[in-house]
C-alpha atoms as a PDB file:
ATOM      1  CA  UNK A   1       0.000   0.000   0.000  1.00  0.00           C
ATOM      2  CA  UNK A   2       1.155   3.814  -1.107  1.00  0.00           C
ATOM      3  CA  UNK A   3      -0.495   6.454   1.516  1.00  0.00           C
ATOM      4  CA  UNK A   4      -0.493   7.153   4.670  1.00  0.00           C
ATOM      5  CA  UNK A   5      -0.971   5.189   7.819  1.00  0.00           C
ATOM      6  CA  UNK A   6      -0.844   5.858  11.573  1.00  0.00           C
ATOM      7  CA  UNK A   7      -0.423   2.885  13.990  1.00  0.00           C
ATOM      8  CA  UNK A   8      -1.467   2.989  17.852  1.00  0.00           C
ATOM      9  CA  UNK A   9      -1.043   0.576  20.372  1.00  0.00           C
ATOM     10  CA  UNK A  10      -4.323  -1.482  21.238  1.00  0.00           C
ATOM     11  CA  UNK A  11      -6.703   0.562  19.031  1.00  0.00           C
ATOM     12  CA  UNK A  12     -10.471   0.302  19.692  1.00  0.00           C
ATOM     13  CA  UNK A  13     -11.371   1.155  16.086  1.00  0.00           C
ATOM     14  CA  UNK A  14      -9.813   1.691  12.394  1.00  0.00           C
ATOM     15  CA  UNK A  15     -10.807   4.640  10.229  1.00  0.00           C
ATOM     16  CA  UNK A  16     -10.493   4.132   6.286  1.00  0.00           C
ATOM     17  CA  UNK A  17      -9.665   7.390   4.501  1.00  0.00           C
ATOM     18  CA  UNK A  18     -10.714   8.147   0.895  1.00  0.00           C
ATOM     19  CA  UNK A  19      -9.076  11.103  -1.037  1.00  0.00           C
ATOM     20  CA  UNK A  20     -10.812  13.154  -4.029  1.00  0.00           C
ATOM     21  CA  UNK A  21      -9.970  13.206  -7.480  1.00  0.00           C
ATOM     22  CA  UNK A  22      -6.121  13.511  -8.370  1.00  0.00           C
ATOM     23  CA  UNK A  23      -5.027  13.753  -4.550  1.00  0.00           C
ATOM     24  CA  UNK A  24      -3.353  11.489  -2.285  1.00  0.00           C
ATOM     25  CA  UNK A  25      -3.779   9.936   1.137  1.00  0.00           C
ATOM     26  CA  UNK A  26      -1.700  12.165   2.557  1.00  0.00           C
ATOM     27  CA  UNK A  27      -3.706  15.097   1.788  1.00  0.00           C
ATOM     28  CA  UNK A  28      -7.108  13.728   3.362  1.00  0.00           C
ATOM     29  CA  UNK A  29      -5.084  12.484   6.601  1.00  0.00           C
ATOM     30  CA  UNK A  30      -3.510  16.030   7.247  1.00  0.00           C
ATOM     31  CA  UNK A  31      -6.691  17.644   6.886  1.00  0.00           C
ATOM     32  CA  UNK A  32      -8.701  15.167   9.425  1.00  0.00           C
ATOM     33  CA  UNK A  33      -6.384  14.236  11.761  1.00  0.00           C
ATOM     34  CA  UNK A  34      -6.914  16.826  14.093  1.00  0.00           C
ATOM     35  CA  UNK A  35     -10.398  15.842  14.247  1.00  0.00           C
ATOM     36  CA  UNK A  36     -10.423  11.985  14.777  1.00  0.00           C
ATOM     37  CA  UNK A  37      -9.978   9.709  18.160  1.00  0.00           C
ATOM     38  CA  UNK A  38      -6.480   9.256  18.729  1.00  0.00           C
ATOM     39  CA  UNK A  39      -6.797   5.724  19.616  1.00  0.00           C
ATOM     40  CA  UNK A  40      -7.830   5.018  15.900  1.00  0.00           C
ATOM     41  CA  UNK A  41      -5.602   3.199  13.951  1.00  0.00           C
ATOM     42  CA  UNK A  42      -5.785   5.520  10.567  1.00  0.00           C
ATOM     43  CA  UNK A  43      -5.621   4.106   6.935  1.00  0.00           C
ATOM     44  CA  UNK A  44      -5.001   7.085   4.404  1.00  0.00           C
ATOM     45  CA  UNK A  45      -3.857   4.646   0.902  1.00  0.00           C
ATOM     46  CA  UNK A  46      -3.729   6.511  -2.589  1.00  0.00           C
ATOM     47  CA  UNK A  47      -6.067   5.491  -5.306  1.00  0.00           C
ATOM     48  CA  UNK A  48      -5.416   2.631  -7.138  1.00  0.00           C
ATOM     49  CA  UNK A  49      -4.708   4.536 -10.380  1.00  0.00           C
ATOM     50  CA  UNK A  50      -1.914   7.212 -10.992  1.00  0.00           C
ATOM     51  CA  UNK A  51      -2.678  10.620 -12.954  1.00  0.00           C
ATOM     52  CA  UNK A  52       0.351  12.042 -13.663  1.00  0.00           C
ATOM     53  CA  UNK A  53       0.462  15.705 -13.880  1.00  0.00           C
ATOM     54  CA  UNK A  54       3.728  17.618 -15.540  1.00  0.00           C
ATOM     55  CA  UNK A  55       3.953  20.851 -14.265  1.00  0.00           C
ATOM     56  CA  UNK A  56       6.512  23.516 -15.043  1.00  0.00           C
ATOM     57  CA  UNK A  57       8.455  22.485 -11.522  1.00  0.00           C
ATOM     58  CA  UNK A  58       8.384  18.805 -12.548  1.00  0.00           C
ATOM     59  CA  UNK A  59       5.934  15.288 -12.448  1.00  0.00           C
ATOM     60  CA  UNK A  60       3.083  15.654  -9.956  1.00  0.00           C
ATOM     61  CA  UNK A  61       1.490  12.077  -9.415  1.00  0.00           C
ATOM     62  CA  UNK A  62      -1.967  12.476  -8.075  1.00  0.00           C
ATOM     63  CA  UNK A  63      -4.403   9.123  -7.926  1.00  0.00           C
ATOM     64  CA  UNK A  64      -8.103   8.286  -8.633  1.00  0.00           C
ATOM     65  CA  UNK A  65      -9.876   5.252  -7.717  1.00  0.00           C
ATOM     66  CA  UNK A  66     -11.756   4.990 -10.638  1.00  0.00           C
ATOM     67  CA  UNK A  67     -12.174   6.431 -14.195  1.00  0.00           C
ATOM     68  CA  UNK A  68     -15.286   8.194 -15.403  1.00  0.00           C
ATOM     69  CA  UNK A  69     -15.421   9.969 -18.540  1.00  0.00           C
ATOM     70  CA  UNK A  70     -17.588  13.517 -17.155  1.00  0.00           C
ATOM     71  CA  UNK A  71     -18.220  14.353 -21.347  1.00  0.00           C
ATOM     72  CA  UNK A  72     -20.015  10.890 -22.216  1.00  0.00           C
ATOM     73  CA  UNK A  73     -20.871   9.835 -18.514  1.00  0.00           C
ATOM     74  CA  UNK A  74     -19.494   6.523 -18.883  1.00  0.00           C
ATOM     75  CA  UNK A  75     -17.121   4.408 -16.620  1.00  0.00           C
ATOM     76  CA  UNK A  76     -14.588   3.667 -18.112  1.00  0.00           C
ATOM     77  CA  UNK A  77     -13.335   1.405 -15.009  1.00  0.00           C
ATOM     78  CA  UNK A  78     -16.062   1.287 -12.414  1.00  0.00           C
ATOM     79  CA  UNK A  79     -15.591   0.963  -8.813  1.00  0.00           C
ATOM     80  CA  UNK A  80     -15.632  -2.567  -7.885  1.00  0.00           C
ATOM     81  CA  UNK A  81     -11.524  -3.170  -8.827  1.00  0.00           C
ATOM     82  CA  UNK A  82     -11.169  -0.335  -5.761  1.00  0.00           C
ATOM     83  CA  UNK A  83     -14.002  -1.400  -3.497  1.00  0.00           C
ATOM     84  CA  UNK A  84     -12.733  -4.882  -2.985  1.00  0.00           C
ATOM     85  CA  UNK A  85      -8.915  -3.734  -2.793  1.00  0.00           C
ATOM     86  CA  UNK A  86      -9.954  -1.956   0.072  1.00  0.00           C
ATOM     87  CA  UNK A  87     -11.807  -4.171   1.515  1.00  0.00           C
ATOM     88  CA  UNK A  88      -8.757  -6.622   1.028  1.00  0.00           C
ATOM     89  CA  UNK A  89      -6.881  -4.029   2.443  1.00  0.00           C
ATOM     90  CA  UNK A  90      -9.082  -3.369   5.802  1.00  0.00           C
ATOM     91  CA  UNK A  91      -9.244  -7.281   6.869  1.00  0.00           C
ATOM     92  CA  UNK A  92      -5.322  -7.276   6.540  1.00  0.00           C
ATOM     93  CA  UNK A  93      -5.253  -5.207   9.394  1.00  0.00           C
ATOM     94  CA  UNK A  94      -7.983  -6.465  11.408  1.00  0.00           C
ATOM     95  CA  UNK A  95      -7.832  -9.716  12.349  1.00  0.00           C
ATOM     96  CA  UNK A  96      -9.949  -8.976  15.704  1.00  0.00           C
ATOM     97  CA  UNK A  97     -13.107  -7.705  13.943  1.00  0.00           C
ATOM     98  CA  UNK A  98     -12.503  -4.139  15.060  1.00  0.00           C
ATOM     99  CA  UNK A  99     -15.115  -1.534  14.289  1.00  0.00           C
ATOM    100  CA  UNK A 100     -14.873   0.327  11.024  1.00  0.00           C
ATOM    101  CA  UNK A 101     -15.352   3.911   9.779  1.00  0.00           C
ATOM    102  CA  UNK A 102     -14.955   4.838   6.005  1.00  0.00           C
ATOM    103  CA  UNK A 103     -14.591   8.628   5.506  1.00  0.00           C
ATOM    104  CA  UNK A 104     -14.429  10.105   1.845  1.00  0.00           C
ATOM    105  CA  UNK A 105     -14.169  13.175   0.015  1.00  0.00           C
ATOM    106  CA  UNK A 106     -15.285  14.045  -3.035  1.00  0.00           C
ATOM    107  CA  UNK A 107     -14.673  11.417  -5.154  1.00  0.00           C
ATOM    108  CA  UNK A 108     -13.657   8.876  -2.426  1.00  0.00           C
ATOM    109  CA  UNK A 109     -17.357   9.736  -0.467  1.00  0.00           C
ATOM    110  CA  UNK A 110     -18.940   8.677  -3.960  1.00  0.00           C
ATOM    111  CA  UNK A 111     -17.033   5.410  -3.236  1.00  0.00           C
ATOM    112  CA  UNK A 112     -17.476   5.255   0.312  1.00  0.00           C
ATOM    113  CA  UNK A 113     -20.485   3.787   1.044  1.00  0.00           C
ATOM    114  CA  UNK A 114     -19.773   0.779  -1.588  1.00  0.00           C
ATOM    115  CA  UNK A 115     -16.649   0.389   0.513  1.00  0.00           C
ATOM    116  CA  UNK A 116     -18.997   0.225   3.549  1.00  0.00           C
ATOM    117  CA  UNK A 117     -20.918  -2.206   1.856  1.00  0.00           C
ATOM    118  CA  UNK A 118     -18.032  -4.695   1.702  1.00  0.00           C
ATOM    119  CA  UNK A 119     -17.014  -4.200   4.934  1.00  0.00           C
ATOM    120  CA  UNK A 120     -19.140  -6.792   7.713  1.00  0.00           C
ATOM    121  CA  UNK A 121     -17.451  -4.423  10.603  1.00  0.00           C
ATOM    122  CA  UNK A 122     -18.161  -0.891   9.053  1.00  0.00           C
ATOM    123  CA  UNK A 123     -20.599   1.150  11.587  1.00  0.00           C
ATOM    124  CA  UNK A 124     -20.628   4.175   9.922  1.00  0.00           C
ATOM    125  CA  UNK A 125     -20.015   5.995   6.431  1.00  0.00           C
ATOM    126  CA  UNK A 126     -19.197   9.563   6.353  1.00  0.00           C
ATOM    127  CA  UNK A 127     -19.265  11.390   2.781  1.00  0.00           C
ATOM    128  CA  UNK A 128     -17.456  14.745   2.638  1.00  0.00           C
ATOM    129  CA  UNK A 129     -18.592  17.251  -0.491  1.00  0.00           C
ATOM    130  CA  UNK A 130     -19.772  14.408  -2.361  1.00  0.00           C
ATOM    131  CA  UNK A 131     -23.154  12.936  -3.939  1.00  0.00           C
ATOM    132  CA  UNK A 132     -23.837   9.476  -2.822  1.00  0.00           C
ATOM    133  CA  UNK A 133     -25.076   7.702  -6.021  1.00  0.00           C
ATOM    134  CA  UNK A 134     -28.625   6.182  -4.948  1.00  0.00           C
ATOM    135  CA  UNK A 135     -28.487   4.333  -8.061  1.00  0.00           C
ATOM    136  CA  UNK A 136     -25.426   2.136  -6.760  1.00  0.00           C
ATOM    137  CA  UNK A 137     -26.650   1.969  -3.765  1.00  0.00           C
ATOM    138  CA  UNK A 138     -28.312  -1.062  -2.231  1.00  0.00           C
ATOM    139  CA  UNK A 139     -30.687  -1.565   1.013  1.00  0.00           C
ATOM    140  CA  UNK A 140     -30.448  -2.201   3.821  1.00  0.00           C
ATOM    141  CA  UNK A 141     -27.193  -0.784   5.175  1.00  0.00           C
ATOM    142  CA  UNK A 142     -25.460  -2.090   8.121  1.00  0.00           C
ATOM    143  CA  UNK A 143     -24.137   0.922   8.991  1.00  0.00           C
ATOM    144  CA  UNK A 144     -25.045   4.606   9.557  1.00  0.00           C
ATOM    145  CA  UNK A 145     -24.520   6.899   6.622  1.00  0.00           C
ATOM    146  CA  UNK A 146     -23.946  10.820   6.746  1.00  0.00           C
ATOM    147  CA  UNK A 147     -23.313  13.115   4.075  1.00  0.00           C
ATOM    148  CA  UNK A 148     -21.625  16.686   4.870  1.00  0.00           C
ATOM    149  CA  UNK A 149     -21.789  19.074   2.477  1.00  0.00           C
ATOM    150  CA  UNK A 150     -20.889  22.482   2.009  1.00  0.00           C
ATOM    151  CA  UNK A 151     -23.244  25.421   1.526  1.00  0.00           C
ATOM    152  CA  UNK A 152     -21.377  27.144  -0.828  1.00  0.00           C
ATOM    153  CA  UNK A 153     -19.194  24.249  -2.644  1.00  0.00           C
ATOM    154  CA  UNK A 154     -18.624  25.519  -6.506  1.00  0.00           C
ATOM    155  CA  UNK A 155     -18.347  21.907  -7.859  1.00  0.00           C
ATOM    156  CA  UNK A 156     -21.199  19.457  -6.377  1.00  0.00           C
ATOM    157  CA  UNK A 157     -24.400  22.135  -5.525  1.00  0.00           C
ATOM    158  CA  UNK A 158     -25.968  21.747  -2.396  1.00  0.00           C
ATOM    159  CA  UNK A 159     -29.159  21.014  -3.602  1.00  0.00           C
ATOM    160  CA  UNK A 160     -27.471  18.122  -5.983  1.00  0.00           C
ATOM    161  CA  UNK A 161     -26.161  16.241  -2.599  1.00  0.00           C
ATOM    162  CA  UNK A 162     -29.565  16.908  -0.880  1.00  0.00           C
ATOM    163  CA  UNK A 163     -31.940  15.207  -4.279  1.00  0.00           C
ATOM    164  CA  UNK A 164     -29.659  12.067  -3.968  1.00  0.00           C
ATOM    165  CA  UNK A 165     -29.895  11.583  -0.471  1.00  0.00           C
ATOM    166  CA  UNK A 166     -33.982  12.224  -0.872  1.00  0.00           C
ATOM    167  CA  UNK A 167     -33.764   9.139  -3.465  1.00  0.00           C
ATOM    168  CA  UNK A 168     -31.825   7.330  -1.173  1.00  0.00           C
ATOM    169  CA  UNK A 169     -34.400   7.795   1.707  1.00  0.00           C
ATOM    170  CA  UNK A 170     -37.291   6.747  -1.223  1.00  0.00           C
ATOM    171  CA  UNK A 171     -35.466   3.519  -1.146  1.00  0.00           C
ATOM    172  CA  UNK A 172     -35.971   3.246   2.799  1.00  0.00           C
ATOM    173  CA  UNK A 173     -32.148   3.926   2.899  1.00  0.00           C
ATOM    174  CA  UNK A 174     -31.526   6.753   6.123  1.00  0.00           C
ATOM    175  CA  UNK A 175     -29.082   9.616   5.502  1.00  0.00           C
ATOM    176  CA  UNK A 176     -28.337  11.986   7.518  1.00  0.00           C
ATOM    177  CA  UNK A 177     -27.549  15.319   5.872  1.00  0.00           C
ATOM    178  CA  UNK A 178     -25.594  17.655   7.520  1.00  0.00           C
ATOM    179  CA  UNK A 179     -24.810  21.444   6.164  1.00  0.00           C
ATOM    180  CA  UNK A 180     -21.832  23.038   6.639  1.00  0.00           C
ATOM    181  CA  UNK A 181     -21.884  27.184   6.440  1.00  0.00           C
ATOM    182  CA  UNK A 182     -19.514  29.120   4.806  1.00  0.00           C
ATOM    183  CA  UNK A 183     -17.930  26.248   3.070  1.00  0.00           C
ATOM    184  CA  UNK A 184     -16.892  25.257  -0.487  1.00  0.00           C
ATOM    185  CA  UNK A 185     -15.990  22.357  -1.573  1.00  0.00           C
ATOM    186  CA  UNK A 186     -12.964  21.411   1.154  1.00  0.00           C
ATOM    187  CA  UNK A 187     -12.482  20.164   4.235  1.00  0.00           C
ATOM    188  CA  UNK A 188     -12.646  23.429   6.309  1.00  0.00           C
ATOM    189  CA  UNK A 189     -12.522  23.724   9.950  1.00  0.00           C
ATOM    190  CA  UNK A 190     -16.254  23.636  10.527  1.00  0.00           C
ATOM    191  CA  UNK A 191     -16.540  20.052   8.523  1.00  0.00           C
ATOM    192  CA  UNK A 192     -13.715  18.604  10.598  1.00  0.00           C
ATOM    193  CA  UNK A 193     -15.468  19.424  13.969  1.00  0.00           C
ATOM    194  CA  UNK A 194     -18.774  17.839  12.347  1.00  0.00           C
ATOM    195  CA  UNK A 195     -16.990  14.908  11.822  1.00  0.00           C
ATOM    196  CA  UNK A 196     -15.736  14.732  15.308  1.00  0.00           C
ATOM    197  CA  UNK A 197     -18.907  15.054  16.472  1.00  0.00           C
ATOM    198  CA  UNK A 198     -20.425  12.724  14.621  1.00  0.00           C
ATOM    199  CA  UNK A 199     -17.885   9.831  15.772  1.00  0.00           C
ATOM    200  CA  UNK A 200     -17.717  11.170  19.522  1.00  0.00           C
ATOM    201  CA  UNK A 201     -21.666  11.082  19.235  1.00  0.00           C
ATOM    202  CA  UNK A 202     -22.052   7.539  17.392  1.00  0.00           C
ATOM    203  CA  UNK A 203     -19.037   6.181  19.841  1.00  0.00           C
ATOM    204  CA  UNK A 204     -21.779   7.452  22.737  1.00  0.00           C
ATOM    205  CA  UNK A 205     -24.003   4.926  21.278  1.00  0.00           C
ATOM    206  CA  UNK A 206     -22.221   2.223  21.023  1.00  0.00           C
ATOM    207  CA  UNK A 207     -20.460   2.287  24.553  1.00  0.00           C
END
């Protein structure tokens, strides 16, 4: 595995990290870690496919996890090669059953839940400035599912997040949207602490 991964003695969980589009583990990990239980052990891998990017200052090599041509909306490779790699990759590193959280953005929260779906210990699914695709997705869910959005994210509307997560709950599927103010499409400050409290609220729960 290429990313990013923080080990803790005798964790009580694992929390699977999912970049966006052309990023890398790394980048999801820096921006979360502040905001996640410190006795998580932390999976941040890249995608499973490079995009190379030359730049003037040299080769940037960003990842997807799967390839979707946005002028003919086809697939071109879908996501089941990455679902069940990860899924691979979670049971390698828990052999006692652990809990599991998936967290993705952008891209990786479109892939999220059908990561979730793979995974018998996943408990929750967190999708950050993302749609979920109500189309792939299939009832009933063994785990909880929130999407966090950003009121004023330029790429993925609001209101675009909020119809698929209305199909989703047509299918008897809950969701649980959550709006973040004053944010685009990032993980900002005020998403971070959203996703703390969802995990310090749905640990509650389960205690």
């Amino acid at each position: 595995m290429t990313g990013v991964r923080r080990v803790v003695a005798d964790p009580r969980e694992i929390i699977l990290l999912l970049h966006g589009l052309n990023e890398r583990g790394k980048r999801i990990y820096r921006k979360l870690l502040p905001y996640l239980p410190s006795d998580a052990l932390i999976i941040s891998p890249n995608g499973i496919f490079p995009l190379p990017d030359q730049r003037s200052d040299g080769l940037r090599l960003g990842f997807t996890w799967y390839i979707f041509d946005v002028v003919h909306k086809t697939y071109q490779v879908n996501q089941d090669q990455a679902k069940l790699w990860l899924r691979d990759l979670v049971a390698s590193a828990n052999p006692h059953g652990l809990p599991v959280t998936v967290i993705g953005f952008s891209q990786g929260g479109y892939l999220a839940p059908l990561v979730g779906k793979e995974i018998a210990e996943c408990k929750r699914v967190l999708g950050l400035a993302c749609e979920f695709r109500a189309a792939l997705i299939k009832g009933p869910l063994g785990f909880d599912l929130h999407a966090l959005h950003g009121s004023s994210d330029p790429i993925i509307s609001i209101q675009s997040a909020q119809n698929e997560v209305q199909l989703l709950k047509e299918k008897h599927i809950n969701c649980t949207f959550h709006t973040i103010q004053e944010t685009g499409h990032e993980i900002s400050a005020s998403m971070g602490e959203t996703v703390r409290k969802i995990l310090r609220d749905s640990g509650k729960r389960s205690l």
